[in-house]
PDB file of N, CA and C in Angstrom:
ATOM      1  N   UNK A   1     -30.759-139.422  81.903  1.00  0.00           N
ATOM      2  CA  UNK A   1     -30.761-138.383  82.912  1.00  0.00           C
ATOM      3  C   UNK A   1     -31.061-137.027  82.280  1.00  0.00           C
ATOM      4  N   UNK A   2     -30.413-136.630  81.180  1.00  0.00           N
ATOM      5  CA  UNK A   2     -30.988-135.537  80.254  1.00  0.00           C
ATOM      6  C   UNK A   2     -32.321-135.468  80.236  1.00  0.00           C
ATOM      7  N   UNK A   3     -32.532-136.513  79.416  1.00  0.00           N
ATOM      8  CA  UNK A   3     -34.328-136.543  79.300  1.00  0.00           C
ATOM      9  C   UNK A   3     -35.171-135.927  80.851  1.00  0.00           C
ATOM     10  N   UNK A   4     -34.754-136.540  81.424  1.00  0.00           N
ATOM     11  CA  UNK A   4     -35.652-135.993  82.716  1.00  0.00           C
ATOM     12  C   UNK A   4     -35.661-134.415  83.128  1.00  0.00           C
ATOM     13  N   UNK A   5     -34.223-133.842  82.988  1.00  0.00           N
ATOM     14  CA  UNK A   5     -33.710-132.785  83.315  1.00  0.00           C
ATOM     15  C   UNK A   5     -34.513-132.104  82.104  1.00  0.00           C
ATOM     16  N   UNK A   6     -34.491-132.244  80.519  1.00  0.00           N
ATOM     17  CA  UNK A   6     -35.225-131.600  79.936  1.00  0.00           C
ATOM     18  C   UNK A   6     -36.484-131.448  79.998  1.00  0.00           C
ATOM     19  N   UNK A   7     -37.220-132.843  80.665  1.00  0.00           N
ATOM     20  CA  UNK A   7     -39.198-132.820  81.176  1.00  0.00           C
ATOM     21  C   UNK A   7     -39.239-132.184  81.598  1.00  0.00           C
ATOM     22  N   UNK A   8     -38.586-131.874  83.167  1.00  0.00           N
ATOM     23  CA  UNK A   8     -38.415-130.800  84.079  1.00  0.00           C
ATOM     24  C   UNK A   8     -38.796-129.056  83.322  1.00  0.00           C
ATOM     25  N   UNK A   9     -37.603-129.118  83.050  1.00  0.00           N
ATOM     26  CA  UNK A   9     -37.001-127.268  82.347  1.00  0.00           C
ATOM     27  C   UNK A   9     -38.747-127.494  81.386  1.00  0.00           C
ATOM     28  N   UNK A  10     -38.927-128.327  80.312  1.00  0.00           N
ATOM     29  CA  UNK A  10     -40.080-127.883  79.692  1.00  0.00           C
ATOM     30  C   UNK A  10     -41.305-127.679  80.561  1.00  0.00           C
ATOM     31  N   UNK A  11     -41.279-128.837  81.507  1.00  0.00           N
ATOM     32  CA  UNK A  11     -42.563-128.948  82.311  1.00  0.00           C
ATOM     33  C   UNK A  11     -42.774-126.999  83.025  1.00  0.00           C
ATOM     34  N   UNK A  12     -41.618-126.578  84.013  1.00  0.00           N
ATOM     35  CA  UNK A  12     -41.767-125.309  83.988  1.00  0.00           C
ATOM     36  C   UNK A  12     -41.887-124.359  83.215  1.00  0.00           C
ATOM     37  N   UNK A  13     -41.457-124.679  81.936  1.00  0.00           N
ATOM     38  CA  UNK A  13     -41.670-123.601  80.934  1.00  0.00           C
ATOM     39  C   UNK A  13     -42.741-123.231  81.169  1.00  0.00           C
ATOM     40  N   UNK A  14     -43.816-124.476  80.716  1.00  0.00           N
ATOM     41  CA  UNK A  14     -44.929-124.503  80.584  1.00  0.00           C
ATOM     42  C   UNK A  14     -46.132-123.741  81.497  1.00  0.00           C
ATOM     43  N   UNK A  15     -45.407-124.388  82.810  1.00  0.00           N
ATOM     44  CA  UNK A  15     -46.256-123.663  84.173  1.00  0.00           C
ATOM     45  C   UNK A  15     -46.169-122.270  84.338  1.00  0.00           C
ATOM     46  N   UNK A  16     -44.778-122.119  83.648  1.00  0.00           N
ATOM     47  CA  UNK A  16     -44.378-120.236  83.705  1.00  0.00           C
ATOM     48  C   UNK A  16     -45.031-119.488  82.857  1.00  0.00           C
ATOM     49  N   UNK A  17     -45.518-119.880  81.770  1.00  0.00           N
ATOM     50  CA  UNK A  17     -46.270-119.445  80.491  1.00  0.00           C
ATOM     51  C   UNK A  17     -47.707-119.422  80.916  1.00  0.00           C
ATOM     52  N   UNK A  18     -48.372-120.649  81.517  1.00  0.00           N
ATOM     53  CA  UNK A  18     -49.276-120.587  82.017  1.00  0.00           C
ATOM     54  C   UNK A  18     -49.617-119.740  82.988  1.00  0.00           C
ATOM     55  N   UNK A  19     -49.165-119.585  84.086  1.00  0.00           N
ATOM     56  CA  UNK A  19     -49.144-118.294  84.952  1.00  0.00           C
ATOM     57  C   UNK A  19     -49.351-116.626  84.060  1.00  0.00           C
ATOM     58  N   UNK A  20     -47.955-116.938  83.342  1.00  0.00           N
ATOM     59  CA  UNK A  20     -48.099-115.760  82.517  1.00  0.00           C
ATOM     60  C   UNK A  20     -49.115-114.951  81.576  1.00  0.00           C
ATOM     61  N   UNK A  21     -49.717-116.065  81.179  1.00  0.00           N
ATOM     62  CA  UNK A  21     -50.884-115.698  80.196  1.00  0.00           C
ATOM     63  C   UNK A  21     -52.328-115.819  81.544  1.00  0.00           C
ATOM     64  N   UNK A  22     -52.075-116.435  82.205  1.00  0.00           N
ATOM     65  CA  UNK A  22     -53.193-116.166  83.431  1.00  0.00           C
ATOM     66  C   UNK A  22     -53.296-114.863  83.820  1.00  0.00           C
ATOM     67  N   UNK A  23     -52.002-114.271  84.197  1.00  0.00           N
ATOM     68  CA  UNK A  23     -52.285-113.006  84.622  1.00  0.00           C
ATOM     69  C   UNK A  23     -52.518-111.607  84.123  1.00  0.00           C
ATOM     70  N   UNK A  24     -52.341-112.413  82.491  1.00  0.00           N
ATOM     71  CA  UNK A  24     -52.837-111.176  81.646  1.00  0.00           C
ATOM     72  C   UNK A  24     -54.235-110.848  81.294  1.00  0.00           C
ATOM     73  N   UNK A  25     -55.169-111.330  82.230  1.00  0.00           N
ATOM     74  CA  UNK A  25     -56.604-110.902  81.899  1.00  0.00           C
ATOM     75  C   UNK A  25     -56.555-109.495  82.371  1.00  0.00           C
ATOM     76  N   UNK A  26     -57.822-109.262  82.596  1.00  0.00           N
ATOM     77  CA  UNK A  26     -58.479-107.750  82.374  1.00  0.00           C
ATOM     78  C   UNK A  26     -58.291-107.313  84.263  1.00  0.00           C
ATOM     79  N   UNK A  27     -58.783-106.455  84.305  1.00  0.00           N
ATOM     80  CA  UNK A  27     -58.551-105.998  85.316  1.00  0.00           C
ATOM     81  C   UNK A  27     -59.830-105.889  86.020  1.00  0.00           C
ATOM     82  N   UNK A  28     -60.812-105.522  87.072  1.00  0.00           N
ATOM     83  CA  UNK A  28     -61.878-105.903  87.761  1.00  0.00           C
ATOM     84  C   UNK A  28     -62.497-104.376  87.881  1.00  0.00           C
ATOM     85  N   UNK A  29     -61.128-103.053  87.325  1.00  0.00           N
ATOM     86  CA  UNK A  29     -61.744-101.914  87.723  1.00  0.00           C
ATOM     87  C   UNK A  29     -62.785-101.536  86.222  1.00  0.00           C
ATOM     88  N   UNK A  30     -63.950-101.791  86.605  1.00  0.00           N
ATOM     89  CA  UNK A  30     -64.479-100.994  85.374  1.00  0.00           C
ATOM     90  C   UNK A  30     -65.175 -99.501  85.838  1.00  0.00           C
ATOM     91  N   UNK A  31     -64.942 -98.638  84.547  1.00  0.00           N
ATOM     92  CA  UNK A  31     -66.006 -97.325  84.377  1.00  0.00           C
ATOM     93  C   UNK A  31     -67.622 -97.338  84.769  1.00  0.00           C
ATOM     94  N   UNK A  32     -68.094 -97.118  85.863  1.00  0.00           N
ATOM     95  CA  UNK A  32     -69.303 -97.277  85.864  1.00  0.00           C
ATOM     96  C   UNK A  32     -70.488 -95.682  84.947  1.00  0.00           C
ATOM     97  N   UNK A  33     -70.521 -96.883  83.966  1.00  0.00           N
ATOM     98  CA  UNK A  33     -71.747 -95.706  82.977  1.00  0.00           C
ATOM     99  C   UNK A  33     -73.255 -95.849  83.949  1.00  0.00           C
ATOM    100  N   UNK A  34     -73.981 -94.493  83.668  1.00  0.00           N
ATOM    101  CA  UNK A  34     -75.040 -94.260  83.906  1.00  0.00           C
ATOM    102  C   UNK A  34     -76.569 -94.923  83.290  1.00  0.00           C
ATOM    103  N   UNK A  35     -76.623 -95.805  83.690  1.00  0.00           N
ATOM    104  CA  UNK A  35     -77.608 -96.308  82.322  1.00  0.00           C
ATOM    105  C   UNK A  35     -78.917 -94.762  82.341  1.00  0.00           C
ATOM    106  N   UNK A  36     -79.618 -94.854  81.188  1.00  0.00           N
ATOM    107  CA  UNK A  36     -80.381 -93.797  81.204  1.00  0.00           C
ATOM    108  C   UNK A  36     -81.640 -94.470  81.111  1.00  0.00           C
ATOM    109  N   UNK A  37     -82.099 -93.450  81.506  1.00  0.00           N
ATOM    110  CA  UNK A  37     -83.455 -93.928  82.104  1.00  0.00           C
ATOM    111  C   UNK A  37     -84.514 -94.401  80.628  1.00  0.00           C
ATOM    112  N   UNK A  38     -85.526 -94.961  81.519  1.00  0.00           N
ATOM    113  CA  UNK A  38     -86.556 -95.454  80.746  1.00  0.00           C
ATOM    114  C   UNK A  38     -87.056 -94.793  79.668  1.00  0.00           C
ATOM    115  N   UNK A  39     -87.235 -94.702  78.144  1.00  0.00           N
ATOM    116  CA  UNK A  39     -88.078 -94.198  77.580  1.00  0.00           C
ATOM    117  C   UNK A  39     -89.313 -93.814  77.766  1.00  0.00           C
ATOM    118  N   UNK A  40     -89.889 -92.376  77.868  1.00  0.00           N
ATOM    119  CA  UNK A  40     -91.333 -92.353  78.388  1.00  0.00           C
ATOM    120  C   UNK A  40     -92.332 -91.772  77.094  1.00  0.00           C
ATOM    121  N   UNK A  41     -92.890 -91.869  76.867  1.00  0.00           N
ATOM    122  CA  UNK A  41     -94.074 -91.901  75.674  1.00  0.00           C
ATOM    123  C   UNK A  41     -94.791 -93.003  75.711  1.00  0.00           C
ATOM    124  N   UNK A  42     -95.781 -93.016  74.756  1.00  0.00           N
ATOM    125  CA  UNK A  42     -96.769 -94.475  73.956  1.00  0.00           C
ATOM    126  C   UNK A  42     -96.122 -95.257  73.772  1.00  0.00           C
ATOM    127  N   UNK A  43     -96.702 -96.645  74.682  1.00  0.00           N
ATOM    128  CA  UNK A  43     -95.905 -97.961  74.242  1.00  0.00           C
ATOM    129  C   UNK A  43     -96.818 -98.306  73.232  1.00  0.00           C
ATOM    130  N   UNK A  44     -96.413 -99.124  72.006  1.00  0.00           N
ATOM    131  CA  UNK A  44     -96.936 -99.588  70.969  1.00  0.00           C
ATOM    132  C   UNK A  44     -97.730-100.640  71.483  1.00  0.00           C
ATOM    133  N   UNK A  45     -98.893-100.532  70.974  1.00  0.00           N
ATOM    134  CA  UNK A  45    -100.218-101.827  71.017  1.00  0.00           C
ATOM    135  C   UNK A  45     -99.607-103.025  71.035  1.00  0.00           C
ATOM    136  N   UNK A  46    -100.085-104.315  71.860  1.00  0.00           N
ATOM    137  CA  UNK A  46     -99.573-105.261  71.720  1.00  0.00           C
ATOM    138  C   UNK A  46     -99.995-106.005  70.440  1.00  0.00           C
ATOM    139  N   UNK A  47     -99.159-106.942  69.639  1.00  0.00           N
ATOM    140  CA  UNK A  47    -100.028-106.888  68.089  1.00  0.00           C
ATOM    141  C   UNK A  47    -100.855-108.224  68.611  1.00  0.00           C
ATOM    142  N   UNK A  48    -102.013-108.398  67.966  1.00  0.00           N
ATOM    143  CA  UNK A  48    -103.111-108.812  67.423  1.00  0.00           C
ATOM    144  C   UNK A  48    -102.414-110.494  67.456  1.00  0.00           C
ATOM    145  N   UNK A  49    -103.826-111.023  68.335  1.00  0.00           N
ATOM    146  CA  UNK A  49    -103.403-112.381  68.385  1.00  0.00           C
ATOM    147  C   UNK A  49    -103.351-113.188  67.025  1.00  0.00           C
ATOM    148  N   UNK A  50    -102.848-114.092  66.575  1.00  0.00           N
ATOM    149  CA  UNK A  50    -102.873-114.690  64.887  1.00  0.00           C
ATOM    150  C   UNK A  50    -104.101-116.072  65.270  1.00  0.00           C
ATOM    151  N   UNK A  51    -104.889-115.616  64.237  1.00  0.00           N
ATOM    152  CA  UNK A  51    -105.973-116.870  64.548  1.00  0.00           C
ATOM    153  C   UNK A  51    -105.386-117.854  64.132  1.00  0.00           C
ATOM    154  N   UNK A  52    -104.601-118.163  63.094  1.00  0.00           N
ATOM    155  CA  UNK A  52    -104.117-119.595  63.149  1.00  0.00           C
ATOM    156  C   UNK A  52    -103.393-119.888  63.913  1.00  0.00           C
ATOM    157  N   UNK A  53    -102.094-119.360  64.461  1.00  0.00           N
ATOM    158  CA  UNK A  53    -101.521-119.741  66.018  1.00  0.00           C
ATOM    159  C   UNK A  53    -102.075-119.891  66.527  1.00  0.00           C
ATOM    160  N   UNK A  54    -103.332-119.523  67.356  1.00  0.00           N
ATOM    161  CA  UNK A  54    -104.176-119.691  68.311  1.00  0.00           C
ATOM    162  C   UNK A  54    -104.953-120.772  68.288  1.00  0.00           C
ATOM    163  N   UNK A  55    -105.449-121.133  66.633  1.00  0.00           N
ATOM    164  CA  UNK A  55    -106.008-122.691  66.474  1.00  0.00           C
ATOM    165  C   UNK A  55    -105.447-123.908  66.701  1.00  0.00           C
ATOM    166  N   UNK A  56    -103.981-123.562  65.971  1.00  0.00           N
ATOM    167  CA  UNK A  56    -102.874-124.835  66.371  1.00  0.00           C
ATOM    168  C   UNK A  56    -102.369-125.101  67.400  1.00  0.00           C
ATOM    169  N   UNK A  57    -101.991-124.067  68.464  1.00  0.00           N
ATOM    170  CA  UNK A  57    -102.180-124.015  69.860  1.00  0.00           C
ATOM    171  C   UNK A  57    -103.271-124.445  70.388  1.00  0.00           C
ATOM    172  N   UNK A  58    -104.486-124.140  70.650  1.00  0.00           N
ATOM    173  CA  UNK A  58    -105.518-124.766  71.173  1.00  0.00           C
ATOM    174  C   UNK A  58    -105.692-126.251  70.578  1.00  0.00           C
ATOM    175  N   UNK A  59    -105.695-126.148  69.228  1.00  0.00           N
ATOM    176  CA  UNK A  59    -105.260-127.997  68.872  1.00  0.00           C
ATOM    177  C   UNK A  59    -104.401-128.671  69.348  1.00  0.00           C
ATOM    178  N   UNK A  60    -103.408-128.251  69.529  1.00  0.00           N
ATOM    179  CA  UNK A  60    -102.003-129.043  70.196  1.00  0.00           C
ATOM    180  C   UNK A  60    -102.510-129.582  71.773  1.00  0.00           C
ATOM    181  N   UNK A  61    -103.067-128.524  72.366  1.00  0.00           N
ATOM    182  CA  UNK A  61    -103.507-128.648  73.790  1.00  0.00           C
ATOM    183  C   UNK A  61    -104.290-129.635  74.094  1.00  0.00           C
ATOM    184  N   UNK A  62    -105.091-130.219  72.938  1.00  0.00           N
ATOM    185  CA  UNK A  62    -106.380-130.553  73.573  1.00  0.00           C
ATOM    186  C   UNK A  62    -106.103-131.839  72.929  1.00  0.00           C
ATOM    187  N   UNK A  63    -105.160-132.158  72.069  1.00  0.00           N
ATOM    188  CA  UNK A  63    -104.974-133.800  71.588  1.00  0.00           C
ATOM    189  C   UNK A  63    -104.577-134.343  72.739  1.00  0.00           C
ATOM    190  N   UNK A  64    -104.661-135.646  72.631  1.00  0.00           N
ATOM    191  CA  UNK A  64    -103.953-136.904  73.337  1.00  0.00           C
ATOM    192  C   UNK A  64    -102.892-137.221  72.575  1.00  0.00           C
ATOM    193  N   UNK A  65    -101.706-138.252  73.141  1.00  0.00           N
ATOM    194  CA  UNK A  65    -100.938-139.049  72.542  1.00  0.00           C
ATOM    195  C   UNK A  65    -101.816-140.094  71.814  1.00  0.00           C
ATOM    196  N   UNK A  66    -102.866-140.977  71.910  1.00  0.00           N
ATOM    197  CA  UNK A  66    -103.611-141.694  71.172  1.00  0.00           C
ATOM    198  C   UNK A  66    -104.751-141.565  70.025  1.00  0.00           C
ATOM    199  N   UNK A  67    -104.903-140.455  69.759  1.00  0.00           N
ATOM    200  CA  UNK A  67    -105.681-140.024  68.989  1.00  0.00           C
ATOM    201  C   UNK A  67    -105.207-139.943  67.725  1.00  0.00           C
ATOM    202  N   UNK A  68    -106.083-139.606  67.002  1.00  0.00           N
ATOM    203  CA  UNK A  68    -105.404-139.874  65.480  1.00  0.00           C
ATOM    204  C   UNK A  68    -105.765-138.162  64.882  1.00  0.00           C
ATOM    205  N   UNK A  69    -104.425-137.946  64.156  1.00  0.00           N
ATOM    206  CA  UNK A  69    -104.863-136.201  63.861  1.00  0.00           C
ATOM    207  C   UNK A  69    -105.808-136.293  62.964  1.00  0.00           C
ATOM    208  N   UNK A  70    -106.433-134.609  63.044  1.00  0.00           N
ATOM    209  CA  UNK A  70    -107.311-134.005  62.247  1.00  0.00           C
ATOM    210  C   UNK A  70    -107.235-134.219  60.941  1.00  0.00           C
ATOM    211  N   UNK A  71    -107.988-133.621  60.318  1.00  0.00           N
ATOM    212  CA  UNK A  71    -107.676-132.816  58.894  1.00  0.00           C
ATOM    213  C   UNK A  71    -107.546-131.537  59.186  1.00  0.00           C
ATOM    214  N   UNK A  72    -106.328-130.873  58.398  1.00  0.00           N
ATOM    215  CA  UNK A  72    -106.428-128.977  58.671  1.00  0.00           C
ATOM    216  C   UNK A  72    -106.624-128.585  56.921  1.00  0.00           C
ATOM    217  N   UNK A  73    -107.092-129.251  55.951  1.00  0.00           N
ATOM    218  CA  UNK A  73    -107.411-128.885  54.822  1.00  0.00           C
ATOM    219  C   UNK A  73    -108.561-127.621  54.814  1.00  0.00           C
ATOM    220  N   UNK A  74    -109.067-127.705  55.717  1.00  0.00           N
ATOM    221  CA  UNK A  74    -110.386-126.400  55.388  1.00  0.00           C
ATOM    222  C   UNK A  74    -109.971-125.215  56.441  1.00  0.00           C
ATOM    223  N   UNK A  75    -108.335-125.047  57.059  1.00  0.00           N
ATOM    224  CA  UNK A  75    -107.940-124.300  57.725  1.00  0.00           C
ATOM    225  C   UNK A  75    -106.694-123.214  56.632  1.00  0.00           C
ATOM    226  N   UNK A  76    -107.084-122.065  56.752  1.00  0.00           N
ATOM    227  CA  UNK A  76    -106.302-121.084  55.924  1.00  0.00           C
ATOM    228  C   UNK A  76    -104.940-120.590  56.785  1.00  0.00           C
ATOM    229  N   UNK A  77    -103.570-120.551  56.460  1.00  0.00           N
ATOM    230  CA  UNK A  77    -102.849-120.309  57.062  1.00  0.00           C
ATOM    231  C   UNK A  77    -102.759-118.632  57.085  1.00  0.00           C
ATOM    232  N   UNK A  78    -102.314-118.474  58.130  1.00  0.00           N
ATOM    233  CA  UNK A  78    -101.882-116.691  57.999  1.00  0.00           C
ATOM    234  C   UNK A  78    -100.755-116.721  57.575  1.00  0.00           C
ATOM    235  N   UNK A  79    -100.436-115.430  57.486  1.00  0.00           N
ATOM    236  CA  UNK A  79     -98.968-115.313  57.053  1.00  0.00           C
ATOM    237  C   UNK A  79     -98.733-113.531  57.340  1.00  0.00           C
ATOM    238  N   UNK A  80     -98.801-113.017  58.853  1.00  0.00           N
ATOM    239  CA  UNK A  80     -98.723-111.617  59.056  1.00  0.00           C
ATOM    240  C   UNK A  80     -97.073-110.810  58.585  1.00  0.00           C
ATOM    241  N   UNK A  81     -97.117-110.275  58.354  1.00  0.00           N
ATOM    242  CA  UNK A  81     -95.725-109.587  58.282  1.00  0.00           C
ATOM    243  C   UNK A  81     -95.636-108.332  58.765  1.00  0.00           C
ATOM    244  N   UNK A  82     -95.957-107.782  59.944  1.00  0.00           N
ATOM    245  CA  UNK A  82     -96.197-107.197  60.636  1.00  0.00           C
ATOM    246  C   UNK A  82     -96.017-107.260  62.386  1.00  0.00           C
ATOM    247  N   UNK A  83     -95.800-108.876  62.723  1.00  0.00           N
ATOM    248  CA  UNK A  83     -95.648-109.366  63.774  1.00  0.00           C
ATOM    249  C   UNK A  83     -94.613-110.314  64.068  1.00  0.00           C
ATOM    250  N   UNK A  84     -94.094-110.257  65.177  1.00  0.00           N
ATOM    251  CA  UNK A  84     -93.001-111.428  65.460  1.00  0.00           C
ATOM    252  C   UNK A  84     -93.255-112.974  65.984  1.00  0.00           C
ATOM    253  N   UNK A  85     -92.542-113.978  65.629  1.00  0.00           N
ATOM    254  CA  UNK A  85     -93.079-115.028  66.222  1.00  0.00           C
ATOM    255  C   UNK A  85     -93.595-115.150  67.344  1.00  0.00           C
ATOM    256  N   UNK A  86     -94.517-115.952  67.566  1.00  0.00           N
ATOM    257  CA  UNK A  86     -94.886-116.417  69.088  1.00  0.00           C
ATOM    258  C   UNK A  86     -94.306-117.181  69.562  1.00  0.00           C
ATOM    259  N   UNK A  87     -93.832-117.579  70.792  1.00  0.00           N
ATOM    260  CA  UNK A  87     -92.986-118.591  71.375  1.00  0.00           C
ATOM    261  C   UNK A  87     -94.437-120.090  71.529  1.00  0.00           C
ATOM    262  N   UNK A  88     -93.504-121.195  71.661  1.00  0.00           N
ATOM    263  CA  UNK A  88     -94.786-122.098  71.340  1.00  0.00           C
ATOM    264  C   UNK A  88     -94.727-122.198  73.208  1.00  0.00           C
ATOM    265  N   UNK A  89     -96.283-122.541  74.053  1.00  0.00           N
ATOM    266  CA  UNK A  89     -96.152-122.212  75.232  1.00  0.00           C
ATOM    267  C   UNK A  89     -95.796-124.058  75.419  1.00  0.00           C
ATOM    268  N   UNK A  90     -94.909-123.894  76.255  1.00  0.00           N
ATOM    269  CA  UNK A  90     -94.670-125.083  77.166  1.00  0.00           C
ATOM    270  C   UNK A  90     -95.465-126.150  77.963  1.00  0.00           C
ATOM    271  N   UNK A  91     -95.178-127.224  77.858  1.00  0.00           N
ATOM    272  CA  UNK A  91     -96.153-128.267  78.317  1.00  0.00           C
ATOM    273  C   UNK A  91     -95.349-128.805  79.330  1.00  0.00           C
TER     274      UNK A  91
END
């Protein structure tokens, strides 16, 4: 009969703690900041397409699943450091 009486008392502990730490989140009132406006000047050039991305891309596009790959031995890789990756486009 203890045992049960103690499941009990812990079981509420538990639910009371739980509540408790539930209601300690944040509150919903926030500070509304001003965002500031757009930067206005020269937007920077978009950079320069990479001819080897553009080859391996257009290669990728135009294989089949049955085909047997190329050779890319007489293809020079770039290597810009000046530009950010390209995302590979989706099929």
């Amino acid at each position: 009969m203890t045992s049960t009486i103690h499941r009990m008392r812990n079981g509420a502990l538990l639910v009371s703690l739980a509540l408790l730490l539930g209601a300690c989140g944040g509150s919903n009132e926030r500070e509304h900041v001003s965002t500031p406006p757009p930067p206005t000047g020269t937007n920077p050039p978009p950079p320069a397409a990479d001819s080897f991305f553009s080859l391996v891309a257009a290669r990728v596009a135009s294989l089949l699943d049955n085909e047997e790959p190329g050779s890319i031995d007489g293809i020079t890789p770039t290597t810009p450091e000046d530009t950010e990756p390209q995302p590979l486009p989706s099929s």
